[in-house]
C-alpha atoms as a PDB file:
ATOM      1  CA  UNK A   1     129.541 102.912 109.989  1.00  0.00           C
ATOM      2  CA  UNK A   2     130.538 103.186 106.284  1.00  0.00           C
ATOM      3  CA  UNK A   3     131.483 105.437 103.551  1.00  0.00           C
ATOM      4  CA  UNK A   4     129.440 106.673 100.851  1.00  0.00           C
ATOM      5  CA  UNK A   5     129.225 109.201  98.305  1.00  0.00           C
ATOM      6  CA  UNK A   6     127.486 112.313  99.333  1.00  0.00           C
ATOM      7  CA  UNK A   7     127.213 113.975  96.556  1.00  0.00           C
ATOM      8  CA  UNK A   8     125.971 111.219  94.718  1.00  0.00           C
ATOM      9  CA  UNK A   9     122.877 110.839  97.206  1.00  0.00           C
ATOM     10  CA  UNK A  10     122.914 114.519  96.556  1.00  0.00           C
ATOM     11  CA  UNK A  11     122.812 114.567  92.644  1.00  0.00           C
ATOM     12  CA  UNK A  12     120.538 112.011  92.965  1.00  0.00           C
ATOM     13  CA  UNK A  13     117.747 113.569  95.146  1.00  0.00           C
ATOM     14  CA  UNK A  14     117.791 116.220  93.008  1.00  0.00           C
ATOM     15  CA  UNK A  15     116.912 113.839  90.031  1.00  0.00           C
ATOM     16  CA  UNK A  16     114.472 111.985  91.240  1.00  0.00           C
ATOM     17  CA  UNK A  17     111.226 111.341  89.804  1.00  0.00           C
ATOM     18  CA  UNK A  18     109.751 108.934  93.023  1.00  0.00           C
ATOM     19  CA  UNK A  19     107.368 107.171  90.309  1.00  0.00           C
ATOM     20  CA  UNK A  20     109.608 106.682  87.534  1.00  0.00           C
ATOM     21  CA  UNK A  21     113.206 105.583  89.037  1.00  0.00           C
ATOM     22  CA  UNK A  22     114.990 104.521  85.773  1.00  0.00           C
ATOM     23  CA  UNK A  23     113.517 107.628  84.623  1.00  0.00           C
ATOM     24  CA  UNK A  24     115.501 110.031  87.230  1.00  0.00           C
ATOM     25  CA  UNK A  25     118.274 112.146  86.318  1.00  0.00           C
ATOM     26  CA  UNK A  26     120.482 109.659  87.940  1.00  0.00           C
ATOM     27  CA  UNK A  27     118.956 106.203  87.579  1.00  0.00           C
ATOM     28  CA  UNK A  28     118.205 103.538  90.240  1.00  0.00           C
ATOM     29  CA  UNK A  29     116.770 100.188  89.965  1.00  0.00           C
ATOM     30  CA  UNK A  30     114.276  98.676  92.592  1.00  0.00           C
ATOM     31  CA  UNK A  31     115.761  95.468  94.190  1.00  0.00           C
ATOM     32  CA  UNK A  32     113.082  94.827  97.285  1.00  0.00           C
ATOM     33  CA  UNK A  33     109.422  96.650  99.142  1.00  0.00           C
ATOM     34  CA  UNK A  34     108.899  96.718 102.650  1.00  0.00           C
ATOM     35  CA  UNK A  35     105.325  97.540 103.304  1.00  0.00           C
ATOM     36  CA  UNK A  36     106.269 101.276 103.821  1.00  0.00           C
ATOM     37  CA  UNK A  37     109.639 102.040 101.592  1.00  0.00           C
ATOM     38  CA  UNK A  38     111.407 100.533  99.077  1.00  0.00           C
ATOM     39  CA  UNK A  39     114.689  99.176  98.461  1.00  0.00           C
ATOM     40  CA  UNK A  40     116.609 100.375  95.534  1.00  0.00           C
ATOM     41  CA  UNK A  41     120.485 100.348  94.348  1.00  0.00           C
ATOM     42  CA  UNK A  42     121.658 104.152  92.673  1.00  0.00           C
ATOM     43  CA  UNK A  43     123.349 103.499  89.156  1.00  0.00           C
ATOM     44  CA  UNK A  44     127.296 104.654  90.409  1.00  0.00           C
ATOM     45  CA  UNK A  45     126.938 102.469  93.786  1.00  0.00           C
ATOM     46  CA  UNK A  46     127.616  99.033  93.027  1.00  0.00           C
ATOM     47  CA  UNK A  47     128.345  98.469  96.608  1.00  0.00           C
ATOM     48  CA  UNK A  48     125.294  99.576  98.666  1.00  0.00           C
ATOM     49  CA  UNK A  49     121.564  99.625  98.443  1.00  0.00           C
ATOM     50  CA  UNK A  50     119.185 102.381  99.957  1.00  0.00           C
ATOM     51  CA  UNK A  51     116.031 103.441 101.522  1.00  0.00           C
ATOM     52  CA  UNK A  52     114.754 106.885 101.211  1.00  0.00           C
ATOM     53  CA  UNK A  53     112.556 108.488 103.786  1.00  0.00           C
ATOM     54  CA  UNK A  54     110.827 111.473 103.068  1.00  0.00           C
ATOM     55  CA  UNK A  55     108.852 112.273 106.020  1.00  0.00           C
ATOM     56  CA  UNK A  56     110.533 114.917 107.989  1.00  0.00           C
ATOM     57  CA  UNK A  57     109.181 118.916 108.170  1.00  0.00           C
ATOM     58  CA  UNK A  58     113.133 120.140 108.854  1.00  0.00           C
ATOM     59  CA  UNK A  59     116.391 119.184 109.203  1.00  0.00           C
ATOM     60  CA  UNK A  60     116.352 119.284 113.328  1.00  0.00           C
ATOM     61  CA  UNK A  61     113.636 116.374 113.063  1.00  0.00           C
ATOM     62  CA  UNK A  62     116.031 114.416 110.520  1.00  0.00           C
ATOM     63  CA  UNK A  63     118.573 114.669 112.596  1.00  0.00           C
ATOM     64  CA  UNK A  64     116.659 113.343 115.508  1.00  0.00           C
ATOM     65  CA  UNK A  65     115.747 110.047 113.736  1.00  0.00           C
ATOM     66  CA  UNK A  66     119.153 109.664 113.078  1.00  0.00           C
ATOM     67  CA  UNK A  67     120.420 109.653 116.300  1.00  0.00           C
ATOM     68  CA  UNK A  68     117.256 107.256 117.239  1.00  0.00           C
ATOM     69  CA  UNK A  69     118.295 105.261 114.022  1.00  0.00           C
ATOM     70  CA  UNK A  70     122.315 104.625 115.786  1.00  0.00           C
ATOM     71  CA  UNK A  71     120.683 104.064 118.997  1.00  0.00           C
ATOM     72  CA  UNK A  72     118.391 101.034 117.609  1.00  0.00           C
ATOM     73  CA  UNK A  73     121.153  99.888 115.633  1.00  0.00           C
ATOM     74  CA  UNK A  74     123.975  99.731 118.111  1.00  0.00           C
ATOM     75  CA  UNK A  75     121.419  98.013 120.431  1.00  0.00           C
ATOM     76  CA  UNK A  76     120.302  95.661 118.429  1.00  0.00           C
ATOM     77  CA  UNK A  77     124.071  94.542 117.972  1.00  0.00           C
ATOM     78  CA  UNK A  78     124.492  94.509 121.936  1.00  0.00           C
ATOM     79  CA  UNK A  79     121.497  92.020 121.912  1.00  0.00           C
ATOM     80  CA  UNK A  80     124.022  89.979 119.768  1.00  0.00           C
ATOM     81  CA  UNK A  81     122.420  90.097 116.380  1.00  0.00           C
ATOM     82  CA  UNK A  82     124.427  91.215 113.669  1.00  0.00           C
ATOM     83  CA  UNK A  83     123.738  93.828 110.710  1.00  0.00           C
ATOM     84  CA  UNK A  84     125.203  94.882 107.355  1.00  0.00           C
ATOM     85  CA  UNK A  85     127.823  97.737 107.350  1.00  0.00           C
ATOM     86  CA  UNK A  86     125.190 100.579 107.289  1.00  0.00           C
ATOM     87  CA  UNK A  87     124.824 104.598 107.252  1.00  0.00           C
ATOM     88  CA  UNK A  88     122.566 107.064 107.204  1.00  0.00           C
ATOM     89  CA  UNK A  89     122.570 110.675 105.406  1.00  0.00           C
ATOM     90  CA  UNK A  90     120.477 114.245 105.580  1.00  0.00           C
ATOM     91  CA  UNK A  91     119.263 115.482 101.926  1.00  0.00           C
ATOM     92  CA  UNK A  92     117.835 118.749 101.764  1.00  0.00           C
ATOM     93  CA  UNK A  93     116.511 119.571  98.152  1.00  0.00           C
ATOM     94  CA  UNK A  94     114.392 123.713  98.337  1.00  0.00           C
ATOM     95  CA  UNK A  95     110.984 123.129  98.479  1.00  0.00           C
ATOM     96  CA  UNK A  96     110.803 119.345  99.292  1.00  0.00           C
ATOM     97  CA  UNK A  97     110.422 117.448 102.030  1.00  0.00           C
ATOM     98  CA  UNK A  98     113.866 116.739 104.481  1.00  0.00           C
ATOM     99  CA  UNK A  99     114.868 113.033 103.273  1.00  0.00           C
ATOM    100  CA  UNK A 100     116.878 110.936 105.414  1.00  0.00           C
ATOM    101  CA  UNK A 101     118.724 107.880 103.384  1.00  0.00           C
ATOM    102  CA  UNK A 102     119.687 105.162 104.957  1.00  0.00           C
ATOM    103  CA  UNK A 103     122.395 103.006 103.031  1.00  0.00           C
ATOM    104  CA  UNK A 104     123.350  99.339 103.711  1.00  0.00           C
ATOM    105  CA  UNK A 105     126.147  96.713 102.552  1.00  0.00           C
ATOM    106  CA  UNK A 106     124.281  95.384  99.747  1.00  0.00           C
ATOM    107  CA  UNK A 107     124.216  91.462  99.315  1.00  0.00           C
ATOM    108  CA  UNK A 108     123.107  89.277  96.922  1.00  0.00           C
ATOM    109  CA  UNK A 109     119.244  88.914  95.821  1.00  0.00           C
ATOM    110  CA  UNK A 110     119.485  85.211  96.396  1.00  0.00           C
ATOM    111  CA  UNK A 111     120.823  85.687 100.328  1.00  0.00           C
ATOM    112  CA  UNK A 112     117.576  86.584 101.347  1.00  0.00           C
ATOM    113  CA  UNK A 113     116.048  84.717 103.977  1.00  0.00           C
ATOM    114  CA  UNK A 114     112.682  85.117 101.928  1.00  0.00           C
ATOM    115  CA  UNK A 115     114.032  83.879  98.456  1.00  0.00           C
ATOM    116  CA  UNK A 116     116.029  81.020  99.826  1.00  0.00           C
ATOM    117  CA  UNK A 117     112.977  79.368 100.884  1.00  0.00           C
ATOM    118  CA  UNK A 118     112.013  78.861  97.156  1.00  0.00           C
ATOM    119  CA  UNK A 119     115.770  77.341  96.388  1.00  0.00           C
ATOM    120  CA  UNK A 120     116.126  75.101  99.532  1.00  0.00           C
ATOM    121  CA  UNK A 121     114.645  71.779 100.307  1.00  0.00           C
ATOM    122  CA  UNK A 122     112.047  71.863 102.924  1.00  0.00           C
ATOM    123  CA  UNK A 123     114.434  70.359 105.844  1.00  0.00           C
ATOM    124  CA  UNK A 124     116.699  73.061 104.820  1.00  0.00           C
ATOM    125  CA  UNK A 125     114.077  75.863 104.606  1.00  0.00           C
ATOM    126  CA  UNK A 126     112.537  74.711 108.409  1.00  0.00           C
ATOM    127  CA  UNK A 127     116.188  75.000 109.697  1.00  0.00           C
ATOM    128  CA  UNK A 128     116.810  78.390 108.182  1.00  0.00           C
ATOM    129  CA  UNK A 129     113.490  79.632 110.058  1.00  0.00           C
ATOM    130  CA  UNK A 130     114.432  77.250 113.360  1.00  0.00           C
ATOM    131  CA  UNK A 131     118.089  80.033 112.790  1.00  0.00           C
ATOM    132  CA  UNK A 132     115.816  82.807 112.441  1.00  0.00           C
ATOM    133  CA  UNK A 133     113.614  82.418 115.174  1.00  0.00           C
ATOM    134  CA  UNK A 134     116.667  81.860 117.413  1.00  0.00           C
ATOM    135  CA  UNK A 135     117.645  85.231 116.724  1.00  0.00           C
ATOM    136  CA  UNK A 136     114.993  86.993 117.089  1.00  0.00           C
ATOM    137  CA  UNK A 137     115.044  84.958 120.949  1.00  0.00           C
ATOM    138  CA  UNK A 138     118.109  87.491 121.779  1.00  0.00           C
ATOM    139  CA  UNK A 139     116.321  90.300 121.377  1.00  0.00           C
ATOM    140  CA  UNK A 140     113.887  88.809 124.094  1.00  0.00           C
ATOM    141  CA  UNK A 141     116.768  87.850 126.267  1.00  0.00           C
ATOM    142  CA  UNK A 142     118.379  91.695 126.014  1.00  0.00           C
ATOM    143  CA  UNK A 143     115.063  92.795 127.377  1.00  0.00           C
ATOM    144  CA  UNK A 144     115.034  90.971 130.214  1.00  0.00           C
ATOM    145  CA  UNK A 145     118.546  91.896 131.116  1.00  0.00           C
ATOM    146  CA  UNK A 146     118.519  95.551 129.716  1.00  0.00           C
ATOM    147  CA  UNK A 147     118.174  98.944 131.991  1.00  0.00           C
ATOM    148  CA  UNK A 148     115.033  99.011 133.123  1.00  0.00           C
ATOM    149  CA  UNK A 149     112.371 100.968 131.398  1.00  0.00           C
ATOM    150  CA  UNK A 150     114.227  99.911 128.367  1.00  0.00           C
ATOM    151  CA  UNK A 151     112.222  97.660 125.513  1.00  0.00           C
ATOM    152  CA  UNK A 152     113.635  96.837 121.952  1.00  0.00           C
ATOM    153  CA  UNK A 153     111.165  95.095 119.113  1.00  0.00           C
ATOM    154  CA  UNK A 154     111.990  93.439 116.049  1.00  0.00           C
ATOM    155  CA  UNK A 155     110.337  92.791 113.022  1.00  0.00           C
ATOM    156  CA  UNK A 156     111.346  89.436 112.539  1.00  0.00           C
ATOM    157  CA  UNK A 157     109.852  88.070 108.968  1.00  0.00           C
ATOM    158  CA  UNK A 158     112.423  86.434 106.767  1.00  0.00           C
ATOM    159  CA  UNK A 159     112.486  89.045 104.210  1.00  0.00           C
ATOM    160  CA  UNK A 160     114.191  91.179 107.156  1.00  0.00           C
ATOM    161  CA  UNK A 161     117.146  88.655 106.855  1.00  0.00           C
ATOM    162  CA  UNK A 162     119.883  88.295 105.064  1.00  0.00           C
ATOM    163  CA  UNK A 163     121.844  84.594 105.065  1.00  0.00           C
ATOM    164  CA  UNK A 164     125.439  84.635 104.794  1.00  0.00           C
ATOM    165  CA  UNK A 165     127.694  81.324 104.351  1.00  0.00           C
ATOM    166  CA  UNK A 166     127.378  78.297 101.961  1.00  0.00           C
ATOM    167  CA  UNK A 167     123.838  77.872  99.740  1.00  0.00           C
ATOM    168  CA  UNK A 168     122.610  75.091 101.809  1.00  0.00           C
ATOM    169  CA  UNK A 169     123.983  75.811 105.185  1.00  0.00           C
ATOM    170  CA  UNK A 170     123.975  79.429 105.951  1.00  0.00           C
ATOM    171  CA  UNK A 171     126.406  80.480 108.829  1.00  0.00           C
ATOM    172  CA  UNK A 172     125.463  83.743 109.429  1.00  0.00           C
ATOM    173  CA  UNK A 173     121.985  85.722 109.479  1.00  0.00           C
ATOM    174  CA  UNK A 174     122.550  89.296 109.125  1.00  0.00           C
ATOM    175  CA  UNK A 175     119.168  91.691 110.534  1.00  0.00           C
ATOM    176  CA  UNK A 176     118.586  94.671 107.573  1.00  0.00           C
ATOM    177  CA  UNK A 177     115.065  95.844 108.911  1.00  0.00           C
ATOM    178  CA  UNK A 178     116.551  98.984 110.910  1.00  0.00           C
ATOM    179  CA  UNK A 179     114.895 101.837 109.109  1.00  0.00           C
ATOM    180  CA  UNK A 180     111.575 101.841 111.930  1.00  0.00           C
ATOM    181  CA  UNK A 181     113.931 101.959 115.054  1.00  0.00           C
ATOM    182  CA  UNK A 182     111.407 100.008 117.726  1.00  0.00           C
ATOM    183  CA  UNK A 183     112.309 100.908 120.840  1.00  0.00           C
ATOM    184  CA  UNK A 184     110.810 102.029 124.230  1.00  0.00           C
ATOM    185  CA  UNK A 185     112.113 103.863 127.377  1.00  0.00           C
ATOM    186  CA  UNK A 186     109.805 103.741 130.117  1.00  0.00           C
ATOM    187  CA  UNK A 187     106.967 102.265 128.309  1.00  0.00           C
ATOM    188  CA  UNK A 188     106.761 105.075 125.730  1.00  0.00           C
ATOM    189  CA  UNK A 189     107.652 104.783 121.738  1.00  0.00           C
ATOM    190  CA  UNK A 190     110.830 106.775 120.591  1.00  0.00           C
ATOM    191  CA  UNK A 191     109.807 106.587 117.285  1.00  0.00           C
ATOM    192  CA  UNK A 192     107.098 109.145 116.436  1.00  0.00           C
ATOM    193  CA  UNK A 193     104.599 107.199 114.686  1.00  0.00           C
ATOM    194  CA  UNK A 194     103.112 110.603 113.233  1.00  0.00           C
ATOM    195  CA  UNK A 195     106.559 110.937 110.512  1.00  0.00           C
ATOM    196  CA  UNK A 196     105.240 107.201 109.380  1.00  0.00           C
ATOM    197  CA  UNK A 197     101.578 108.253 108.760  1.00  0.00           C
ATOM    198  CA  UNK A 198     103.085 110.963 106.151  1.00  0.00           C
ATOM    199  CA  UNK A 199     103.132 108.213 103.943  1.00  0.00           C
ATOM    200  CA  UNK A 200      99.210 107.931 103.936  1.00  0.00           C
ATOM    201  CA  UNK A 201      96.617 110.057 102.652  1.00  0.00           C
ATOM    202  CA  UNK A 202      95.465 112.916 105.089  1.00  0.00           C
ATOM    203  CA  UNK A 203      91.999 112.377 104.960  1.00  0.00           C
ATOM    204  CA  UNK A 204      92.154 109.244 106.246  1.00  0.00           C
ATOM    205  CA  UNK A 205      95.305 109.234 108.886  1.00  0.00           C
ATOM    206  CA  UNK A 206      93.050 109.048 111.682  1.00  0.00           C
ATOM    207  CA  UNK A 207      91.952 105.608 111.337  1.00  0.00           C
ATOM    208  CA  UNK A 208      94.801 104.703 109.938  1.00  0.00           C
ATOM    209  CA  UNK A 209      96.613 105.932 113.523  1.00  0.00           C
ATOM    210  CA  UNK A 210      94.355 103.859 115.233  1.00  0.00           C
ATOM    211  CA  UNK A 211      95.316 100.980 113.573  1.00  0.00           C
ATOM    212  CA  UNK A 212      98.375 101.334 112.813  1.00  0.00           C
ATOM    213  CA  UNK A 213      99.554 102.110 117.027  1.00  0.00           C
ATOM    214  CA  UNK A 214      97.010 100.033 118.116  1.00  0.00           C
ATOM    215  CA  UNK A 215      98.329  97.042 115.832  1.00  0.00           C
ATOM    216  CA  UNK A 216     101.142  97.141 113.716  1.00  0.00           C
ATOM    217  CA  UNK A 217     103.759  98.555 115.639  1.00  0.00           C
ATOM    218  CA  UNK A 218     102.617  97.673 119.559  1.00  0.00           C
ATOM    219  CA  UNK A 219     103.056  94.005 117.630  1.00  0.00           C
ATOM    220  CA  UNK A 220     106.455  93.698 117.720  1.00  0.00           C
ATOM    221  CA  UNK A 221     107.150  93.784 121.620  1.00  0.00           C
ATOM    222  CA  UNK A 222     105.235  90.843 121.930  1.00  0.00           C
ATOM    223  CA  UNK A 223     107.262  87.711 121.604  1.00  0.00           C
ATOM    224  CA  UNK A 224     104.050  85.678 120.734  1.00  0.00           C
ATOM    225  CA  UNK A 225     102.608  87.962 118.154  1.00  0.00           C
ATOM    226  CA  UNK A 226     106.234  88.165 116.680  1.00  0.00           C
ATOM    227  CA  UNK A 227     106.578  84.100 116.055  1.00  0.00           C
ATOM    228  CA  UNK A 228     103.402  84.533 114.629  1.00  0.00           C
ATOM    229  CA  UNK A 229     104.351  87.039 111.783  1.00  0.00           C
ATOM    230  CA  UNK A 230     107.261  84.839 111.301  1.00  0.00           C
ATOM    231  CA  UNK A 231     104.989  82.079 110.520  1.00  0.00           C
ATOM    232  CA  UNK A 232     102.330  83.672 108.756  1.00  0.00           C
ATOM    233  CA  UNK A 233     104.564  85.612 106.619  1.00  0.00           C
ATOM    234  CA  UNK A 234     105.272  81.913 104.822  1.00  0.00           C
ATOM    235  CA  UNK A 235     101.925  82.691 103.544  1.00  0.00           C
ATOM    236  CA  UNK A 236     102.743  85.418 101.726  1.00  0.00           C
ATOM    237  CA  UNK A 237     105.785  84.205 100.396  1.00  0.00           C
ATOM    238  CA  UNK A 238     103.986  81.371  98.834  1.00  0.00           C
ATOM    239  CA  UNK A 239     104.817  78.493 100.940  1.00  0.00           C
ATOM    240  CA  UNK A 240     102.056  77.271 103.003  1.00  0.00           C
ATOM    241  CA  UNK A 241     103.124  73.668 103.235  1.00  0.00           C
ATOM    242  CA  UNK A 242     105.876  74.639 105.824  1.00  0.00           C
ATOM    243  CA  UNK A 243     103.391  76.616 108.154  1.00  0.00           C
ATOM    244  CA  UNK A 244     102.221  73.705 110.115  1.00  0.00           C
ATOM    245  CA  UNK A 245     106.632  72.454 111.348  1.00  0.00           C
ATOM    246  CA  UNK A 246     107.100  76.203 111.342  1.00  0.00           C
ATOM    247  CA  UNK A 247     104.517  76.583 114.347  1.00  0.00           C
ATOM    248  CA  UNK A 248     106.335  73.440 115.992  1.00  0.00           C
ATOM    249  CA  UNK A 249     109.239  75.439 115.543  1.00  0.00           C
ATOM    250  CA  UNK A 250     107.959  78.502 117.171  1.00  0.00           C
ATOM    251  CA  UNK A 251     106.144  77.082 119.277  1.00  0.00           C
ATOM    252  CA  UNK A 252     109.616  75.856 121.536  1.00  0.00           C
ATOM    253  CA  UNK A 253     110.831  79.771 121.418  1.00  0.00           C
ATOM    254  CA  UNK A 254     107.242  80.602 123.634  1.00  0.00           C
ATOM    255  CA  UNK A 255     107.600  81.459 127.455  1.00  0.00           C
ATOM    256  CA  UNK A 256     106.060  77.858 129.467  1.00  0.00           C
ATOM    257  CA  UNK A 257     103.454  80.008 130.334  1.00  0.00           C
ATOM    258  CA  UNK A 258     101.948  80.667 126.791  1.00  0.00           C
ATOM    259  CA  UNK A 259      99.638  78.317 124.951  1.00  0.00           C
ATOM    260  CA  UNK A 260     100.432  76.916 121.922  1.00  0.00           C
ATOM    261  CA  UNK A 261     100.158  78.803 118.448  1.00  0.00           C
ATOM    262  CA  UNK A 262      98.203  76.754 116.166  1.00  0.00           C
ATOM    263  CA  UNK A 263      97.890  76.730 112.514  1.00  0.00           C
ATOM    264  CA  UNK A 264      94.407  77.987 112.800  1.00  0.00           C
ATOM    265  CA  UNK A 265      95.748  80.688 115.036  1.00  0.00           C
ATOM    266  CA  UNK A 266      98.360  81.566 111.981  1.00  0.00           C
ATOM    267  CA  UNK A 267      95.825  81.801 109.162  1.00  0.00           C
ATOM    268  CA  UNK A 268      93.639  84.032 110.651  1.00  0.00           C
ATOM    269  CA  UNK A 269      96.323  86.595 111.960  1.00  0.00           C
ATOM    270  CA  UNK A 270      97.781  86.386 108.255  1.00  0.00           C
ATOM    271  CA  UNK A 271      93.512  87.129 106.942  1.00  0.00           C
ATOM    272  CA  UNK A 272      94.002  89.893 109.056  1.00  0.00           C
ATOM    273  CA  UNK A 273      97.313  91.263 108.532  1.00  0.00           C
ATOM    274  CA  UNK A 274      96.414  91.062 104.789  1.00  0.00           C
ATOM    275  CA  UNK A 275      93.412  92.975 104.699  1.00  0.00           C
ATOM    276  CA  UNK A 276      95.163  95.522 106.875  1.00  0.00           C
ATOM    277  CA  UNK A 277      98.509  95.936 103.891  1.00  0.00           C
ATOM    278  CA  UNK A 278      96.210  95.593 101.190  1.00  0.00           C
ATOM    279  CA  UNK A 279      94.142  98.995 102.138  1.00  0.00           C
ATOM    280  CA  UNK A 280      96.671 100.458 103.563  1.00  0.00           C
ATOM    281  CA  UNK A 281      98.720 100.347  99.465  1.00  0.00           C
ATOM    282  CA  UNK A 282      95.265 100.808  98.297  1.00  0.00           C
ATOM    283  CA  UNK A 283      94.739 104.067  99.993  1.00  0.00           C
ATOM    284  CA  UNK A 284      98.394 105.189  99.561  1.00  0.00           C
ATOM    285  CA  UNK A 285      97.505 104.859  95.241  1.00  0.00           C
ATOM    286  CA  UNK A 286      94.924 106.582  95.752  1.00  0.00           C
ATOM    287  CA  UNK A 287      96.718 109.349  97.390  1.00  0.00           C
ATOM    288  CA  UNK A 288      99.268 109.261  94.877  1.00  0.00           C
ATOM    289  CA  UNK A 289      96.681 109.665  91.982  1.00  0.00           C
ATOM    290  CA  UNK A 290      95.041 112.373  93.778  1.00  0.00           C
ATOM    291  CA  UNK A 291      98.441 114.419  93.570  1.00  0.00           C
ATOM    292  CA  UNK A 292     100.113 113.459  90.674  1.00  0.00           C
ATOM    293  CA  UNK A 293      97.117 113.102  88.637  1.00  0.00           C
ATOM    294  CA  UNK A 294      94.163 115.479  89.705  1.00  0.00           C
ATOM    295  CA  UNK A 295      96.517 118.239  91.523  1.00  0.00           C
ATOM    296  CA  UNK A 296      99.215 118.035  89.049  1.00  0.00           C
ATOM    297  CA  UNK A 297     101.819 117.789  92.175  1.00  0.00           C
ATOM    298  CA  UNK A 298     104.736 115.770  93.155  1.00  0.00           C
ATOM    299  CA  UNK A 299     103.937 112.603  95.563  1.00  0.00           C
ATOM    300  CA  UNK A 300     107.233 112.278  97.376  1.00  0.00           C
ATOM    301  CA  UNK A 301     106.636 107.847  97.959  1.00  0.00           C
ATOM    302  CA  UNK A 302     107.768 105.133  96.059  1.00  0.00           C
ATOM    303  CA  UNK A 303     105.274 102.662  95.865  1.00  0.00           C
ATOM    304  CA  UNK A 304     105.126  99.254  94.925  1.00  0.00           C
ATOM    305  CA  UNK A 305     103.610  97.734  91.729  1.00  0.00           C
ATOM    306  CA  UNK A 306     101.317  94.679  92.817  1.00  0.00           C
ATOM    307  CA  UNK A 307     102.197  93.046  95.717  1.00  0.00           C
ATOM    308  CA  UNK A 308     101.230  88.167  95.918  1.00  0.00           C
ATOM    309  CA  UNK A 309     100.177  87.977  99.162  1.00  0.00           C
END
């Protein structure tokens, strides 16, 4: 756990305009995007950087994800991984949504996993993911050893990690990805996928449900399917030259019993995965004009400006 100022998150909230962060009453700057929430650092915090989740009805259900949150946290650190000094905090601003923050140890840009790939060599880079992937292999071995009934997931693309040590030899992979706590008890999700699905437009949550349990999240208890994001996320990040040693890589973290991932295998996952982050933002703009624009209302997400994939 870690200290941070309240009332700043506080003053802040109260501030905010979600579309226009520079803009707010307190400023923040944008430092990173998941696919769902963004990153940012609050101008009078030099020392952490936060996510903002405004998705729950009251404060009972806030408080709920953030026992869920310490629960995922604290066993992901029993599974041996380590993550950054990190927090979480209720807002509660009249006539908004509940927002949960969730505040981190904030590192340097350049320590993560994602950006390093562009600095190091390639024999470097391949190492860095060979680190990576052995990480993510606790998580597999917890499971195996854990009560039974009990099942964590991780999302394990290298924008999730942050590199700690020398520039060319990192000694230390931190885990930052905590704010979707993935974890089962007796084969069912804690996490109620229904809060996530705020973030898309109501008229079209029911496919999106369907894709999004049936795909996206069930994903990341699969060992196999979770190598394979690793790789195909290079994709994304620009680097396709290191896919083919990256699914050598991977490829030794598989039970004996799986085949092989090939390269074909990796490009058509990433097709897939694409197409299914590219509507999902598209629909999520549209939702946000439809609010802002043609209601005259307040749209409660920040959203990313265009995404390379």
């Amino acid at each position: 756990m870690m200290d941070i100022d309240k009332n700043l998150l506080q003053r802040f909230e109260a501030g905010l305009n979600p579309q226009h962060l520079s803009a707010s009453a307190v400023p923040a700057k944008i430092i990173g995007y998941g696919e769902i929430s963004a990153i940012f650092q609050i101008q009078g915090d030099d020392e952490n950087v936060y996510k903002r989740l405004p998705i729950f009805e009251d404060r009972p259900s806030a408080e709920q994800y953030q026992k869920m949150h310490i629960e995922y946290c604290d066993m992901l650190e029993k599974t041996g991984l380590q993550l950054p000094a990190h927090t979480t905090h209720i807002v509660k601003i009249p006539g908004r949504p509940v927002i949960v923050y969730i505040a981190q140890q904030k590192f340097s840009g350049d320590r993560l996993c994602h950006r390093m790939i562009h600095t190091l060599d390639d024999a470097q880079c391949l190492a860095l993911i060979e680190a990576v992937a052995a990480e993510i292999a606790k998580v597999w071995v917890f499971n195996a050893k854990a009560t039974p009934g009990t099942e964590l997931a991780i999302d394990g693309q290298l924008s999730n990690w942050i590199a700690a040590g020398s520039d060319t030899r990192p000694t230390q992979l931190l885990y930052i990805d905590t704010s979707t706590p993935l974890l089962r008890k007796n084969g069912i999700e804690q996490q109620n996928p229904e809060r996530l699905l705020k973030s898309a437009p109501g008229f079209l949550r029911w496919i999106i449900r369907w894709f999004f349990l049936n795909d996206v999240m069930n994903r990341y208890y699969v060992p196999r399917l979770v190598y394979t994001d690793l790789a195909a996320n290079l994709f994304k990040e620009q680097r396709p030259e290191l896919v083919p040693k990256t699914v050598t890589i991977v490829n030794r973290f598989l039970k004996d019993s799986d085949a092989p991932l090939t390269v074909k295998a990796i490009e058509k996952y990433y097709a897939e995965d694409k197409l299914i982050w590219t509507v999902f933002l598209s629909f999520r703009r549209i939702d946000r004009w439809l609010k802002t624009r043609l209601l005259r209302g307040r749209y409660e997400f920040i959203l990313p400006g265009a995404i390379k994939r």
